[in-house]
Protein backbone atom coordinates (compact mmCIF):
# COMPACT_ATOMS: atom_id res chain seq x y z
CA UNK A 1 54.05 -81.08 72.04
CA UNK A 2 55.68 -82.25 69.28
CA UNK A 3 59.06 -81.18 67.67
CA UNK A 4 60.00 -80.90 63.88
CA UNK A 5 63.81 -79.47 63.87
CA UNK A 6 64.11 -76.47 66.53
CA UNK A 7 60.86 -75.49 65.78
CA UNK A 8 58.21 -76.29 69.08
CA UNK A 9 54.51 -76.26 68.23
CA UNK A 10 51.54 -76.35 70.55
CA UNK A 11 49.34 -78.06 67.55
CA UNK A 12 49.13 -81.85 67.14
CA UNK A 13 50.22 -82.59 63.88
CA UNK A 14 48.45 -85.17 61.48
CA UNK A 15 49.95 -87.43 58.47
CA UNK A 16 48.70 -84.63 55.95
CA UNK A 17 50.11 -81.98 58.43
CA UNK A 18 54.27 -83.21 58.91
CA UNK A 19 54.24 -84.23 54.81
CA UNK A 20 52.71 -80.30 53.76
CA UNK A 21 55.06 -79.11 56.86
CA UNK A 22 57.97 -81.90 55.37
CA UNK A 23 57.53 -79.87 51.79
CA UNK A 24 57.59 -76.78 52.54
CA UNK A 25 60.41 -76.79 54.64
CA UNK A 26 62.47 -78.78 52.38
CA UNK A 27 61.88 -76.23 49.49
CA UNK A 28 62.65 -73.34 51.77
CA UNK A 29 66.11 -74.89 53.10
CA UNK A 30 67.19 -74.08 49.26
CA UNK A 31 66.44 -70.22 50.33
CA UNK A 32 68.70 -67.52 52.10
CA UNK A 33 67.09 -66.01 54.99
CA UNK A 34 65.68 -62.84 53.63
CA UNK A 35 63.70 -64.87 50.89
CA UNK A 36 62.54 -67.60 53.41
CA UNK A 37 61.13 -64.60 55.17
CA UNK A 38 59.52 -62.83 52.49
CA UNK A 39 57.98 -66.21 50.82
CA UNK A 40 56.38 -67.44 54.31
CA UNK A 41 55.25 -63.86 54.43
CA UNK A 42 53.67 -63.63 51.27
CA UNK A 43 51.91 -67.01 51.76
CA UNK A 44 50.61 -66.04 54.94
CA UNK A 45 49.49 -62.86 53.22
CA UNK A 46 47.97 -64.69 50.10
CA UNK A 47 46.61 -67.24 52.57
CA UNK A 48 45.01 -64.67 54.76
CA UNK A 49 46.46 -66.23 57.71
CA UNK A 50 47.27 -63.66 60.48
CA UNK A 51 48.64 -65.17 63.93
CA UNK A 52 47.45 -62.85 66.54
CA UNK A 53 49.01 -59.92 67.67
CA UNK A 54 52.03 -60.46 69.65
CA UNK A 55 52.36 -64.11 68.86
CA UNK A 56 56.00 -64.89 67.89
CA UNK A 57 57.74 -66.15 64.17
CA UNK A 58 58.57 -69.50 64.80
CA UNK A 59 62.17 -68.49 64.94
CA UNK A 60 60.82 -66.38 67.69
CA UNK A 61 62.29 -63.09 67.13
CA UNK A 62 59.57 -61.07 64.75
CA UNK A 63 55.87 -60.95 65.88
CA UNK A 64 54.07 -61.31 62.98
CA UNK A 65 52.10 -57.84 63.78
CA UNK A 66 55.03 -56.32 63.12
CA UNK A 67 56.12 -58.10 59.72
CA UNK A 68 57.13 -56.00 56.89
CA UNK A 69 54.63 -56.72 54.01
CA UNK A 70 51.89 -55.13 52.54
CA UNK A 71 49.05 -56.92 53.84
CA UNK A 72 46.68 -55.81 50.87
CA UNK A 73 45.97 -59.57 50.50
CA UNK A 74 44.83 -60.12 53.48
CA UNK A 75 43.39 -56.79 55.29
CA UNK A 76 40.21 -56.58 57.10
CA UNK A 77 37.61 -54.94 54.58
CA UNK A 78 35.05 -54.87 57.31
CA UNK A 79 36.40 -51.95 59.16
CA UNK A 80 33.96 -48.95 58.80
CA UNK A 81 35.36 -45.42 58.27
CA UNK A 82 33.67 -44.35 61.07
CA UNK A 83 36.18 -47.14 63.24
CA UNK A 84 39.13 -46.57 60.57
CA UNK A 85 39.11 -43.12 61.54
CA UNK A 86 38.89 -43.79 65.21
CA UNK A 87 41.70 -45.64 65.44
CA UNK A 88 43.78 -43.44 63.33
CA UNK A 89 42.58 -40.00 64.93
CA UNK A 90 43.83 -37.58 62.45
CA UNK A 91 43.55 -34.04 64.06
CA UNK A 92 43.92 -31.64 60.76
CA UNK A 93 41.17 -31.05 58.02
CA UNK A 94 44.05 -32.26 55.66
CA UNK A 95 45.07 -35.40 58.00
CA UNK A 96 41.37 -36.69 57.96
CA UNK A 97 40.80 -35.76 53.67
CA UNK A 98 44.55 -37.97 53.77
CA UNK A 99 42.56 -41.01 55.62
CA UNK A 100 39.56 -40.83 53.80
CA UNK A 101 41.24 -41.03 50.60
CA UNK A 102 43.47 -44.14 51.76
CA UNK A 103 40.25 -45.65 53.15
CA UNK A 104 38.15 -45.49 49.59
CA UNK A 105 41.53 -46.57 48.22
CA UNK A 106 42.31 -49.62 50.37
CA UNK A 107 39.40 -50.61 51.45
CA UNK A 108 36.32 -49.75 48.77
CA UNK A 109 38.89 -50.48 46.07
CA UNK A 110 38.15 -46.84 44.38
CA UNK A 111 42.10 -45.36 43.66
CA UNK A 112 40.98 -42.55 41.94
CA UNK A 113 37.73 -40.47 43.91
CA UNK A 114 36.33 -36.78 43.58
CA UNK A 115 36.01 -34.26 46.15
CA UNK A 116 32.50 -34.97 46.51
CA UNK A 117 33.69 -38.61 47.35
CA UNK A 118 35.76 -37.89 50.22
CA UNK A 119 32.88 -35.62 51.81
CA UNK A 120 30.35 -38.24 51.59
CA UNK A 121 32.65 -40.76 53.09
CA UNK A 122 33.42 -38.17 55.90
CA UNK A 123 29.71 -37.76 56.60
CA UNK A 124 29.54 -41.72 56.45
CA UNK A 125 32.18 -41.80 59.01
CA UNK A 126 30.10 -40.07 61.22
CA UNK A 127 33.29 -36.84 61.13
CA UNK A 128 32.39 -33.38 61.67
CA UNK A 129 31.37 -31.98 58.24
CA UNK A 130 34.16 -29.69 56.73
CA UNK A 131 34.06 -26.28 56.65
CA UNK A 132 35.23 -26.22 52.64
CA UNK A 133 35.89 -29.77 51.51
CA UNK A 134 37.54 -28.47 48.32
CA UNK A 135 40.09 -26.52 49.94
CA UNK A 136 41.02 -29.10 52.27
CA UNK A 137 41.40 -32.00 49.11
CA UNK A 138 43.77 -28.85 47.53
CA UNK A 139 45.43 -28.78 50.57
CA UNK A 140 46.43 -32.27 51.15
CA UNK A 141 47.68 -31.99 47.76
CA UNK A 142 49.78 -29.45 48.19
CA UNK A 143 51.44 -30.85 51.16
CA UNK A 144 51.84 -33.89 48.55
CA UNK A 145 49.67 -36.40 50.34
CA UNK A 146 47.22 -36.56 46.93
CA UNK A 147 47.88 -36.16 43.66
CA UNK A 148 45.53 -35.11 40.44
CA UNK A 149 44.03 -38.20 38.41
CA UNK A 150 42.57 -38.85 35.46
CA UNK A 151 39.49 -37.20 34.59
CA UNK A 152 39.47 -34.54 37.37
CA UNK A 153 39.93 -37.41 39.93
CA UNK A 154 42.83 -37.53 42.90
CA UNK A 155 44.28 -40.16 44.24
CA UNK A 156 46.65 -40.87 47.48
CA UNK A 157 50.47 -40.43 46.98
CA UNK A 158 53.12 -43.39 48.41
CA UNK A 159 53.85 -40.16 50.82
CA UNK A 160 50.39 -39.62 51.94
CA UNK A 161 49.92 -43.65 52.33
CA UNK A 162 53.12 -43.92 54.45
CA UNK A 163 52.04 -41.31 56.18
CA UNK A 164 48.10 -42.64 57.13
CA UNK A 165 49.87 -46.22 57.58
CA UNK A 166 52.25 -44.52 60.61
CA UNK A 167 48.79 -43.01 62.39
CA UNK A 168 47.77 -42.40 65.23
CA UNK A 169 51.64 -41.89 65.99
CA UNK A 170 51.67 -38.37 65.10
CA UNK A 171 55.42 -37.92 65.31
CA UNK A 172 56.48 -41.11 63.50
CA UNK A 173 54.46 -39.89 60.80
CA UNK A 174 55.63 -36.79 60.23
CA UNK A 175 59.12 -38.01 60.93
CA UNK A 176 58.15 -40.59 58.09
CA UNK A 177 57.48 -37.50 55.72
CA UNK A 178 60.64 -35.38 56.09
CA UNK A 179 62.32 -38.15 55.65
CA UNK A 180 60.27 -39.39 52.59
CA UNK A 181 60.48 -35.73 50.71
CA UNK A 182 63.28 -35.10 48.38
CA UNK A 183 65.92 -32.25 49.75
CA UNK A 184 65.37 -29.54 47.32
CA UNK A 185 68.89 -27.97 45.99
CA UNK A 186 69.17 -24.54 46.80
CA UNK A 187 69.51 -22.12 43.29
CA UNK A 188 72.61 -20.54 42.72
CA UNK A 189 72.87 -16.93 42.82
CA UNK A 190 73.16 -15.35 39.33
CA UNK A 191 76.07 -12.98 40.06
CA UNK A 192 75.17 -9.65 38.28
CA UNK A 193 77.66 -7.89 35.94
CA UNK A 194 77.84 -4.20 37.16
């Protein structure tokens, strides 16, 4: 095993290795913490390089699984719906209409979809066929998980995105949403002249 500062590798390094390893550390030293962080994040996200799960930062404290970046650089555009929707088991007409829209979003790179999109993806996904696709779309707007589009199109709200990225934990999720919605003021009573 070889050593490079407090840093302990299981990987040999070669010439090319310790000079691209020399380089980058040398230009990060001129960083604070947080941006040290979010650079070697973003080039591991750029990179598509994704440690496995549980494996530890090199500073040891963060597994990379649970860094905080948007890994739209690097996720895994193989996942079916049928296996996206597995995994994130919505239970609701409206939570399922919420992860097929974030599926044709992320992952078919279509941000703005019709009704008819999200119920051919469902039957794709192999889900039980809605009873009235339209009215479930309408609701998952009105709980402010979609939003109208141009053109008669919807797309998926930063709410309803948080919310599909929190799945399958149900309460984090909706714990995510109260938290995420704006506290409306209550109106002030008009007093009435008598």
């Amino acid at each position: 095993m070889h050593t490079f500062g407090m840093v302990h590798t299981k990987w040999r390094f070669t010439v090319d290795d310790f000079e691209a390893l020399s380089t980058i550390v040398g230009v990060l030293k001129e960083l604070d913490s947080d941006a040290q962080k979010r650079v070697l994040q973003s080039v591991q996200a750029f990179l598509g390089v994704t440690p496995e799960r549980g494996q530890q930062s090199p500073n040891g404290t963060l597994p990379f699984s649970e860094a905080p970046y948007d890994q739209s650089f690097s996720r895994d555009r193989t996942v079916s719906a049928k296996e996206f929707l597995r995994d994130k088991n919505p239970i609701t007409d409206v939570e399922r209409v919420t992860c097929l829209a974030y599926y044709l979003s992320h992952y078919r790179d279509t941000p703005h979809f019709k009704t008819l999109d999200i119920s051919s993806l469902n039957t794709e996904a192999a889900q039980p066929k809605f009873s009235n696709t339209a009215v479930a779309v309408d609701n998952a707007r009105k709980l402010g998980y979609l939003v109208p589009a141009t053109k008669g199109n919807k797309q998926i709200t930063a709410l309803g995105e948080k919310f599909v990225d929190l799945l399958p934990d149900r309460e984090a999720a909706r714990e995510a949403v109260r938290n995420f919605r704006p506290r409306r003021r209550a109106k002030k009573q008009k007093s009435r002249k008598e």
